[in-house]
C-alpha atoms as a PDB file:
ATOM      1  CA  UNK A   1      44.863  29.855  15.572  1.00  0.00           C
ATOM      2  CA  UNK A   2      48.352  31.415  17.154  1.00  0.00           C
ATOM      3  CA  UNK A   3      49.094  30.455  20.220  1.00  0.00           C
ATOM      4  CA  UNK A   4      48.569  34.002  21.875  1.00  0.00           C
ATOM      5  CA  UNK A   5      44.996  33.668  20.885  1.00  0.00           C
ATOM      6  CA  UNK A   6      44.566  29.946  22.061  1.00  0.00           C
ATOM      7  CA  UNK A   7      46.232  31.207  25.202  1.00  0.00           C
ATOM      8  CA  UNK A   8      43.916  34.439  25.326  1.00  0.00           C
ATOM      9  CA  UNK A   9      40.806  32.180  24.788  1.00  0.00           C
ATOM     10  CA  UNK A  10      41.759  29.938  28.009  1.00  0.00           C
ATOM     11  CA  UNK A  11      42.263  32.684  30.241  1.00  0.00           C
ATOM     12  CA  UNK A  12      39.356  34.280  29.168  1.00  0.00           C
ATOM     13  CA  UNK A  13      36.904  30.852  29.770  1.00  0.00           C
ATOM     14  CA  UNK A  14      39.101  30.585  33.094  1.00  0.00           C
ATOM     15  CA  UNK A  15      38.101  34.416  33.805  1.00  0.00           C
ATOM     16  CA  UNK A  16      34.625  33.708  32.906  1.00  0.00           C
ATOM     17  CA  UNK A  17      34.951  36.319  30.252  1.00  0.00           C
ATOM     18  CA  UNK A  18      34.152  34.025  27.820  1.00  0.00           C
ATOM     19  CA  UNK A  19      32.570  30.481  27.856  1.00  0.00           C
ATOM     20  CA  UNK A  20      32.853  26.938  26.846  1.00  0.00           C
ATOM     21  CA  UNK A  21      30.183  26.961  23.728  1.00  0.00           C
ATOM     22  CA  UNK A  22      31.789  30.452  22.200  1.00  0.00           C
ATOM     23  CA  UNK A  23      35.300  29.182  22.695  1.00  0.00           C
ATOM     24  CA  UNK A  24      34.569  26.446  21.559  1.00  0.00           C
ATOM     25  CA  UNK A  25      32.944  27.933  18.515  1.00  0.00           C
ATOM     26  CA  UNK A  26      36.545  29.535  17.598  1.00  0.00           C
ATOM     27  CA  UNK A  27      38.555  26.521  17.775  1.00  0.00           C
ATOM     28  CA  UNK A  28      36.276  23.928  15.963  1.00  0.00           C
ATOM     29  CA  UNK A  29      38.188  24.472  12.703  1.00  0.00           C
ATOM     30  CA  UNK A  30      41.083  22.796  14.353  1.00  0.00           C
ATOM     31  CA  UNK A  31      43.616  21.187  13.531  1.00  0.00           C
ATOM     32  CA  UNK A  32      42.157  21.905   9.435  1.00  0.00           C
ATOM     33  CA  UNK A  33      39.440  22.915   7.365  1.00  0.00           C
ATOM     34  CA  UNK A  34      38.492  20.933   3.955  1.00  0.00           C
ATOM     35  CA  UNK A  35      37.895  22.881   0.868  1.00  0.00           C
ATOM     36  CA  UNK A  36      37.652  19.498  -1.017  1.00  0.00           C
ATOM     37  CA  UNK A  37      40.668  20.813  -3.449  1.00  0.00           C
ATOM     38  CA  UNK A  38      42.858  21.346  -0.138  1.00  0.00           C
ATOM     39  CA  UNK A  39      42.720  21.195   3.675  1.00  0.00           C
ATOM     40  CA  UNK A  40      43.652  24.122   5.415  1.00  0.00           C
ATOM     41  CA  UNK A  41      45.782  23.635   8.400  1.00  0.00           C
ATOM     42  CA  UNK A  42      44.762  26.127  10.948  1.00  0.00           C
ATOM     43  CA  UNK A  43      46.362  24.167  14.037  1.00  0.00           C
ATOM     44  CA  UNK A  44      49.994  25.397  11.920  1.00  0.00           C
ATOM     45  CA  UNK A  45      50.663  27.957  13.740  1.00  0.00           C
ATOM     46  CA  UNK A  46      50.692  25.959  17.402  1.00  0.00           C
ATOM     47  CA  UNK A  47      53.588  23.478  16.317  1.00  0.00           C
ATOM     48  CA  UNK A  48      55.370  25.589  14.210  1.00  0.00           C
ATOM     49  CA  UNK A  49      57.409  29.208  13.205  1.00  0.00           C
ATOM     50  CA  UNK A  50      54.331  30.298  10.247  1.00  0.00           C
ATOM     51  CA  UNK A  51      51.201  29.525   9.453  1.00  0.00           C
ATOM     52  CA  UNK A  52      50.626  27.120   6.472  1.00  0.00           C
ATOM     53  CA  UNK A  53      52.010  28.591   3.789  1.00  0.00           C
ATOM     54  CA  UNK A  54      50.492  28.400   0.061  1.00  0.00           C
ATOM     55  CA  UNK A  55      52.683  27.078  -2.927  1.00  0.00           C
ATOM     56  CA  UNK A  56      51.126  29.249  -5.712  1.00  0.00           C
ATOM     57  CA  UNK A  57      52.880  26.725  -8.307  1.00  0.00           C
ATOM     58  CA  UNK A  58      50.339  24.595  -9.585  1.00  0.00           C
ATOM     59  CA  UNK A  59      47.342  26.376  -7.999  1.00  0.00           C
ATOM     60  CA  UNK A  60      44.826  28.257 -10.131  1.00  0.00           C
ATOM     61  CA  UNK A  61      44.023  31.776  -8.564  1.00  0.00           C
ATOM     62  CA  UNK A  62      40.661  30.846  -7.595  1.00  0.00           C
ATOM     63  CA  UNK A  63      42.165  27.902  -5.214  1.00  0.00           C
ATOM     64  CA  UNK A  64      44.917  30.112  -3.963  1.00  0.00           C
ATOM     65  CA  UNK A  65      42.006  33.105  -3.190  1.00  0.00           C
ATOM     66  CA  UNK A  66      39.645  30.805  -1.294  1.00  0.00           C
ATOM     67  CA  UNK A  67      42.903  29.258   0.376  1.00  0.00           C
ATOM     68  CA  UNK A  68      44.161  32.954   1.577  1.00  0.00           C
ATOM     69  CA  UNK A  69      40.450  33.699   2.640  1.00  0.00           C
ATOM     70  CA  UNK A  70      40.282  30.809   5.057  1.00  0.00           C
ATOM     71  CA  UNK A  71      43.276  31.984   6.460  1.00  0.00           C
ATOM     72  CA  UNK A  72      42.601  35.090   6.492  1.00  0.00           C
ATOM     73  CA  UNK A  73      39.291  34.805   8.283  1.00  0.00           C
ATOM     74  CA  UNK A  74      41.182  32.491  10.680  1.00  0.00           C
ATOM     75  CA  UNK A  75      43.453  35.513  11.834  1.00  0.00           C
ATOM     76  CA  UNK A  76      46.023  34.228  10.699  1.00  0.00           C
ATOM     77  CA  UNK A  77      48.828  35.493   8.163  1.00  0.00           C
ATOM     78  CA  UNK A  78      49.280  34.892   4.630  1.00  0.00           C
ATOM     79  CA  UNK A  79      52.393  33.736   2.924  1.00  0.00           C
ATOM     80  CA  UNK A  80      51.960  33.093  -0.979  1.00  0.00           C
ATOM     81  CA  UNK A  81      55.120  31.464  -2.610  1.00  0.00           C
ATOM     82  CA  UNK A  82      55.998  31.080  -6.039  1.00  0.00           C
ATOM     83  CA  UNK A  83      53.433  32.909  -7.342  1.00  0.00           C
ATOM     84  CA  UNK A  84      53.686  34.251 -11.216  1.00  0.00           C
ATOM     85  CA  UNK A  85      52.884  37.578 -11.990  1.00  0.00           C
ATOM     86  CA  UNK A  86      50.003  36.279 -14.440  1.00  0.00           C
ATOM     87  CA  UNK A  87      48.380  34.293 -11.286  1.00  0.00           C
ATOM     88  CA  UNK A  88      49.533  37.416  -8.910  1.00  0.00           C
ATOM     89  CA  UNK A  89      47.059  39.817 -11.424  1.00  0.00           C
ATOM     90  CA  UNK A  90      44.150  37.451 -10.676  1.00  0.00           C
ATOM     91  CA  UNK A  91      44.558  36.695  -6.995  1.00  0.00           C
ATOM     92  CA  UNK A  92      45.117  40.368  -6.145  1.00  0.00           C
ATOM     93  CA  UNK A  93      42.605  41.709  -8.108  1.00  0.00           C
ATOM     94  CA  UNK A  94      40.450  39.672  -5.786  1.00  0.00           C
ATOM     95  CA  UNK A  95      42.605  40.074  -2.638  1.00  0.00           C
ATOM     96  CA  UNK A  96      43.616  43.347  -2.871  1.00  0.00           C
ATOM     97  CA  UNK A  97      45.217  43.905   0.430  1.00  0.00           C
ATOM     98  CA  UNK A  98      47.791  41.425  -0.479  1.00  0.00           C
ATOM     99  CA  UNK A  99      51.567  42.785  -1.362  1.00  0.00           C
ATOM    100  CA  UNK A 100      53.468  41.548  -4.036  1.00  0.00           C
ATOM    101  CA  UNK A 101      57.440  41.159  -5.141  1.00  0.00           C
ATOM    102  CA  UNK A 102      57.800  40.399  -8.057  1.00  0.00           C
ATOM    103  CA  UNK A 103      61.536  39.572  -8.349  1.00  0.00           C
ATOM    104  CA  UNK A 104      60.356  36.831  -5.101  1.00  0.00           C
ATOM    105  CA  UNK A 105      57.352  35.786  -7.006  1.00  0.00           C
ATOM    106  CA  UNK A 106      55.928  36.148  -3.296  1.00  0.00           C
ATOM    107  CA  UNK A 107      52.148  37.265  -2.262  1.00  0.00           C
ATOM    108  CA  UNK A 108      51.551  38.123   1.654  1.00  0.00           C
ATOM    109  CA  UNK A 109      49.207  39.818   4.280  1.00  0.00           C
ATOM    110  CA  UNK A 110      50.284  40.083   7.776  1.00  0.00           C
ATOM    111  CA  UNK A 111      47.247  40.843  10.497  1.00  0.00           C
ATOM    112  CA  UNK A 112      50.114  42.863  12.750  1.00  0.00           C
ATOM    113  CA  UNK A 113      53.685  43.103  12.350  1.00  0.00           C
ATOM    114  CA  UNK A 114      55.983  41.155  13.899  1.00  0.00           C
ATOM    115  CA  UNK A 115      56.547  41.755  17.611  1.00  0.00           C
ATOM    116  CA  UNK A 116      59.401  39.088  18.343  1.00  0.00           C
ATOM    117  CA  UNK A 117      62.305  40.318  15.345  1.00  0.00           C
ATOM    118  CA  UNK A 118      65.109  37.655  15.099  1.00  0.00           C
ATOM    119  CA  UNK A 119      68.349  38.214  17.970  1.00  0.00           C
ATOM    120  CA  UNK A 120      70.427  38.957  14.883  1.00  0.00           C
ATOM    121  CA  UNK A 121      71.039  39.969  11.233  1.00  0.00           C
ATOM    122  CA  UNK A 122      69.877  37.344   8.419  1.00  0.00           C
ATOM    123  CA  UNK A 123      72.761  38.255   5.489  1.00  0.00           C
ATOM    124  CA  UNK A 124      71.349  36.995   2.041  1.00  0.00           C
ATOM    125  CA  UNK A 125      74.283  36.309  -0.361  1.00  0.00           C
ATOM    126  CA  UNK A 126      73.712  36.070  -3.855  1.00  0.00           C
ATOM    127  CA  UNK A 127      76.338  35.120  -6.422  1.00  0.00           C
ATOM    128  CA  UNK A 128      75.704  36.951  -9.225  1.00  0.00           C
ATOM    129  CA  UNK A 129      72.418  38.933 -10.616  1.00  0.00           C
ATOM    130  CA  UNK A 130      70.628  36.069 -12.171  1.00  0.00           C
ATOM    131  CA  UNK A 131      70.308  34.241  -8.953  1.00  0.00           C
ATOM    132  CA  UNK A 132      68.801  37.123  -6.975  1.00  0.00           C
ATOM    133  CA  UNK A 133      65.498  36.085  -7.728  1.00  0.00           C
ATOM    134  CA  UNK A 134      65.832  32.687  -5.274  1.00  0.00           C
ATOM    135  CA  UNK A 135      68.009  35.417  -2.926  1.00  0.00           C
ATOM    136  CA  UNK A 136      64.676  37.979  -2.806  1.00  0.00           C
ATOM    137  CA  UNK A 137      62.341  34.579  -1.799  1.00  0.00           C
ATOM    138  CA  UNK A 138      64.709  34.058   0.773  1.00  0.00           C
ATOM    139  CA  UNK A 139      65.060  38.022   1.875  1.00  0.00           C
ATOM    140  CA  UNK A 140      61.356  38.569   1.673  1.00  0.00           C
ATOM    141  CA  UNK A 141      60.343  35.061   3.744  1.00  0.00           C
ATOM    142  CA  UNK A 142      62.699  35.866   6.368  1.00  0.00           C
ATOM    143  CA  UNK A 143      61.412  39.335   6.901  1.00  0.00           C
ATOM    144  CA  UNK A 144      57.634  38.211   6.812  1.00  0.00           C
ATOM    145  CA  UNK A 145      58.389  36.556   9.696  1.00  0.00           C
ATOM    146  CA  UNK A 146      60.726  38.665  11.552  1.00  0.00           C
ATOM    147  CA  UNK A 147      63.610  38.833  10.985  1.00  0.00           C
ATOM    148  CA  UNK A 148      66.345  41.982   9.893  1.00  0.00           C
ATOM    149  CA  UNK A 149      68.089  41.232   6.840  1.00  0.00           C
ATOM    150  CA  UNK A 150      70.900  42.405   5.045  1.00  0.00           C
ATOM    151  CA  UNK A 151      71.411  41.741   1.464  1.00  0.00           C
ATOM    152  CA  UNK A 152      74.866  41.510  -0.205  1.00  0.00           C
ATOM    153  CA  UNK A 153      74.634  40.790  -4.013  1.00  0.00           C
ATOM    154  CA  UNK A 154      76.681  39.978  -6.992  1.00  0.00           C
ATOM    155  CA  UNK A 155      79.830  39.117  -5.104  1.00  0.00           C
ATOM    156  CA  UNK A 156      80.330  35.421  -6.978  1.00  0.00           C
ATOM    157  CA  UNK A 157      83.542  33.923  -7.083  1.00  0.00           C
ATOM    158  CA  UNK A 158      84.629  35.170 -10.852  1.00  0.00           C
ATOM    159  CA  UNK A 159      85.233  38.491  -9.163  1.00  0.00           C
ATOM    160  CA  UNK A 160      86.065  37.579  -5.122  1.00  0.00           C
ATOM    161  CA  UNK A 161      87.308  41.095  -4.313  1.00  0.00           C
ATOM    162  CA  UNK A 162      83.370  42.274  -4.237  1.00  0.00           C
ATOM    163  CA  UNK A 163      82.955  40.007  -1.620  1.00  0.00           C
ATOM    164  CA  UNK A 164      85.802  40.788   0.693  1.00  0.00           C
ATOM    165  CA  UNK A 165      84.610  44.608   0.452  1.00  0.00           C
ATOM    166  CA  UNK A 166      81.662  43.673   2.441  1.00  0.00           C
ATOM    167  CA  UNK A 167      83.389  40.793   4.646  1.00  0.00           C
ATOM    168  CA  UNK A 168      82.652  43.459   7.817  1.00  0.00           C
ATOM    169  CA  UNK A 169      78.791  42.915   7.266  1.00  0.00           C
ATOM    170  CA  UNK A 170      78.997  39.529   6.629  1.00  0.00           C
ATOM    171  CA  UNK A 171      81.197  38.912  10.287  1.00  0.00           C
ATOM    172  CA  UNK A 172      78.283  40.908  11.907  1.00  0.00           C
ATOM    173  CA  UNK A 173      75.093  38.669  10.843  1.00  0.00           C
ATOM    174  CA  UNK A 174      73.553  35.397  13.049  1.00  0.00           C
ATOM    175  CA  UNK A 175      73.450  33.261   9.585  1.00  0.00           C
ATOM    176  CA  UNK A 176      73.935  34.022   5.948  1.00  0.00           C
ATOM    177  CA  UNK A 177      72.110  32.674   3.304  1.00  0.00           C
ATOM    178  CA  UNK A 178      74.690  32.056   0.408  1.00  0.00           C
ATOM    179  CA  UNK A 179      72.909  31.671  -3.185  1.00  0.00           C
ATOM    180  CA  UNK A 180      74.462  30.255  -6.224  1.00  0.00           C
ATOM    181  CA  UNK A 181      74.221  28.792  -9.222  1.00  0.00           C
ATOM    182  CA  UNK A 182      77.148  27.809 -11.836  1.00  0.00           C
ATOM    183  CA  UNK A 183      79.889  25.424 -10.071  1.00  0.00           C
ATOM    184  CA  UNK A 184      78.203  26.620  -6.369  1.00  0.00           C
ATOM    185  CA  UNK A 185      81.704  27.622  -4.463  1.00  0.00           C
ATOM    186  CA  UNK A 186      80.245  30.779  -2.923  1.00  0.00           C
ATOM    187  CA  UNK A 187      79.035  28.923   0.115  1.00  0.00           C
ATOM    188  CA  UNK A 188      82.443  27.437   0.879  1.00  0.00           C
ATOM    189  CA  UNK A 189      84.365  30.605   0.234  1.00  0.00           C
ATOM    190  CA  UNK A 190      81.903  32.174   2.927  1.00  0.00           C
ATOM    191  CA  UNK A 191      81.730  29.307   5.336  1.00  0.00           C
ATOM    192  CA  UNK A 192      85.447  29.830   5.594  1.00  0.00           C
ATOM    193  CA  UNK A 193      85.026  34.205   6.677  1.00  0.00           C
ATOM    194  CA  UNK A 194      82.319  34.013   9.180  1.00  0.00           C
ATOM    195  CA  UNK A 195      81.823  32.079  12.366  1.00  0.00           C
ATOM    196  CA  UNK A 196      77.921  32.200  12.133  1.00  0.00           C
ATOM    197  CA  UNK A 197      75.605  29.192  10.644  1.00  0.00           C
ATOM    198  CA  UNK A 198      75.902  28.764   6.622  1.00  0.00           C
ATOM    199  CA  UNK A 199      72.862  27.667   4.543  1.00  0.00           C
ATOM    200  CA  UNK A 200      73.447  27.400   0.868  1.00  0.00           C
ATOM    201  CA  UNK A 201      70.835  27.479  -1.831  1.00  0.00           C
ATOM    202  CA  UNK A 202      71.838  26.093  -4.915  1.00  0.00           C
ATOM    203  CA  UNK A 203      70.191  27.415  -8.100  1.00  0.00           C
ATOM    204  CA  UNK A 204      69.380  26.592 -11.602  1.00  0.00           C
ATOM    205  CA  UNK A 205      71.597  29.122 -13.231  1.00  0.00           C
ATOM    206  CA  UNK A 206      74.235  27.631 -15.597  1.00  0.00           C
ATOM    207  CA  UNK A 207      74.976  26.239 -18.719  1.00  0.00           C
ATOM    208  CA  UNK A 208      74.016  23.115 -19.715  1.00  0.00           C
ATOM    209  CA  UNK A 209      77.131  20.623 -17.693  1.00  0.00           C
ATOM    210  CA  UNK A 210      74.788  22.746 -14.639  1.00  0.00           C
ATOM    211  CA  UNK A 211      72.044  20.017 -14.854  1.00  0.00           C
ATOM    212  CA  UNK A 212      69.897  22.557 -13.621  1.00  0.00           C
ATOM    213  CA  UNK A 213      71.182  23.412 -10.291  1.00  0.00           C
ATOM    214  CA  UNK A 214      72.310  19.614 -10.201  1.00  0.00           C
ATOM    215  CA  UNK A 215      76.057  20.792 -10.300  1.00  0.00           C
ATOM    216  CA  UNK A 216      75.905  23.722  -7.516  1.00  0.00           C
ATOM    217  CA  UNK A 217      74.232  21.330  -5.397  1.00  0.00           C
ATOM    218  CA  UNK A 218      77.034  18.899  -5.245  1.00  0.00           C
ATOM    219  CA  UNK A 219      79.444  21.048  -5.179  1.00  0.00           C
ATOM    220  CA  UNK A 220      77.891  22.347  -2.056  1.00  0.00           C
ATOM    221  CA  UNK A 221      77.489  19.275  -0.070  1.00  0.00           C
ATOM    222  CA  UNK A 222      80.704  18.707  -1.007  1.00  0.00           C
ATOM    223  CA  UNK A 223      82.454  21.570   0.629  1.00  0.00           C
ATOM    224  CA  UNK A 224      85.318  21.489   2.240  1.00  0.00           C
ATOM    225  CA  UNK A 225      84.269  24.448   4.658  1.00  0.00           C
ATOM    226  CA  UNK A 226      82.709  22.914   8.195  1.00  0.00           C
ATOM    227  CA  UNK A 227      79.020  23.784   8.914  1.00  0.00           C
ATOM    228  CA  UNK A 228      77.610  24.482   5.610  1.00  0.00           C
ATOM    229  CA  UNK A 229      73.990  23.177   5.637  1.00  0.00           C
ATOM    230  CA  UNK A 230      72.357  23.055   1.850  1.00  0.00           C
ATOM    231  CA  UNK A 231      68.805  23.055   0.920  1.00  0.00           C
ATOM    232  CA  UNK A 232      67.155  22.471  -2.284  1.00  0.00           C
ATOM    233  CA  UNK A 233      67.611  23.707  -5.839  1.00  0.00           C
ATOM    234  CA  UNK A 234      65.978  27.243  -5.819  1.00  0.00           C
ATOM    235  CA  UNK A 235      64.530  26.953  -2.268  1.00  0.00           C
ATOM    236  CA  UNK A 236      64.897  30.311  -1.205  1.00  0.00           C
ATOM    237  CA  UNK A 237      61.862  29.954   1.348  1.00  0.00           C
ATOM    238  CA  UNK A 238      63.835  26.970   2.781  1.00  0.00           C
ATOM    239  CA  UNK A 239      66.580  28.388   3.663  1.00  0.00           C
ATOM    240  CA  UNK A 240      64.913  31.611   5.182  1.00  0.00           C
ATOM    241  CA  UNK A 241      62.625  29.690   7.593  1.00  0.00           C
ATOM    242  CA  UNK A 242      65.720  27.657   8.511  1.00  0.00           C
ATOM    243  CA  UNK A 243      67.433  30.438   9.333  1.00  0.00           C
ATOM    244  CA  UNK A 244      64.712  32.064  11.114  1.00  0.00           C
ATOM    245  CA  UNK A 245      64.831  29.674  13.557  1.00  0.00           C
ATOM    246  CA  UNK A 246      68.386  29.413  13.992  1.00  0.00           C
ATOM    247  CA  UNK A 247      67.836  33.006  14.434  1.00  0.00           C
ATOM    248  CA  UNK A 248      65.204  32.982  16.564  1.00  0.00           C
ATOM    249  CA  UNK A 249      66.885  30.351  19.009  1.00  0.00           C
END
């Protein structure tokens, strides 16, 4: 339930277009539905920027199918994260209307585009090619729900000269997601160019002193550049719906 259709479904009982019992009928699902395995929270939408989205992780493709069913039947759109390309076969195969990246590891079905885009650009920064998969979660979240974005890749620290050559489109974007693995600095080197929001993603690229992403992640809440907000290891959807409302504001 969005709240343009709760708000069409009041004026129309108000109009007498509609009444009480078939309204009523539409909303009883609120504020979730129980599958047993999961409860589906259709009242989402009302409180916040998406509807609930599904973590594919952990799910087998017959929960995440009668998950994206409920929602789908409920109007509302359909955002499946960290989904693996053996799961994706099964899911689609049964949803076939559903897109998939691959690189994202991201599953979706929107009922109508957008119609409110972000008041800015959304610049995703990755540091080098192996952390571009966490950058495309973040790029392909932020345009499912509206937003432009502008990606700017393999411009790491080990070679800083690729970044300055696109510090022009970084100076022109509302917030930049900065992704990195390794020792992390990206974020600080960009949180001292632009004058625009910084979120930093740390990833799980790195040899083995990297602790798994443990190592970027310190060395981003440790930065010495003002403003730099950091989410978690690898949470590329994170960041994007953090920006999106930053974006959206």
């Amino acid at each position: 339930m969005s709240p343009a259709r709760l708000r069409q479904l009041l004026e129309q009982v108000a109009s007498g277009a509609l009444s009480p019992d078939n309204a009523f009928e539409q909303v009883k699902s609120l504020p979730f539905e129980d599958l047993g395995f999961a409860k589906v929270d259709h009242h989402r939408p009302l409180r916040n920027v998406l509807p609930e989205v599904i973590f594919g992780e952990g799910k087998s493709a017959e929960q995440i199918v009668a998950i994206a069913n409920r929602l789908r039947a409920a109007g509302h759109d359909v955002l499946i994260t960290r989904l693996a390309p053996s799961t994706a076969a099964e899911v689609l195969a049964e949803i076939p209307s559903l897109s998939y990246a691959p690189q994202a590891r991201i599953a979706s079905w929107q009922a109508a585009p957008q119609t409110a885009p972000g008041r800015g650009i959304i610049a995703v920064v990755a540091a080098g090619t192996s952390d571009v998969s966490v950058a495309e979660e973040a790029v392909v979240t932020a345009e499912f729900i509206g937003n432009q974005v502008r990606r700017v890749y393999d411009v790491g620290v080990a070679g800083i000269h690729r970044l300055f050559a696109h510090y022009d489109e970084l100076r022109e974007a509302s917030v930049a997601i900065v992704v990195a693995g390794m020792e992390g600095a990206l974020p600080s080197v960009v949180g001292g160019l632009v004058d625009c929001p910084v979120i930093a993603v740390p990833t799980s690229v790195g040899y083995g002193a990297s602790f798994g992403g443990i190592a970027a992640l310190l060395a981003m809440l440790n930065s010495c550049a003002a403003g730099i907000t950091v989410v978690n290891i690898d949470n590329g959807f994170g960041a994007a719906v953090a920006a999106s409302l930053i974006n959206k504001a």
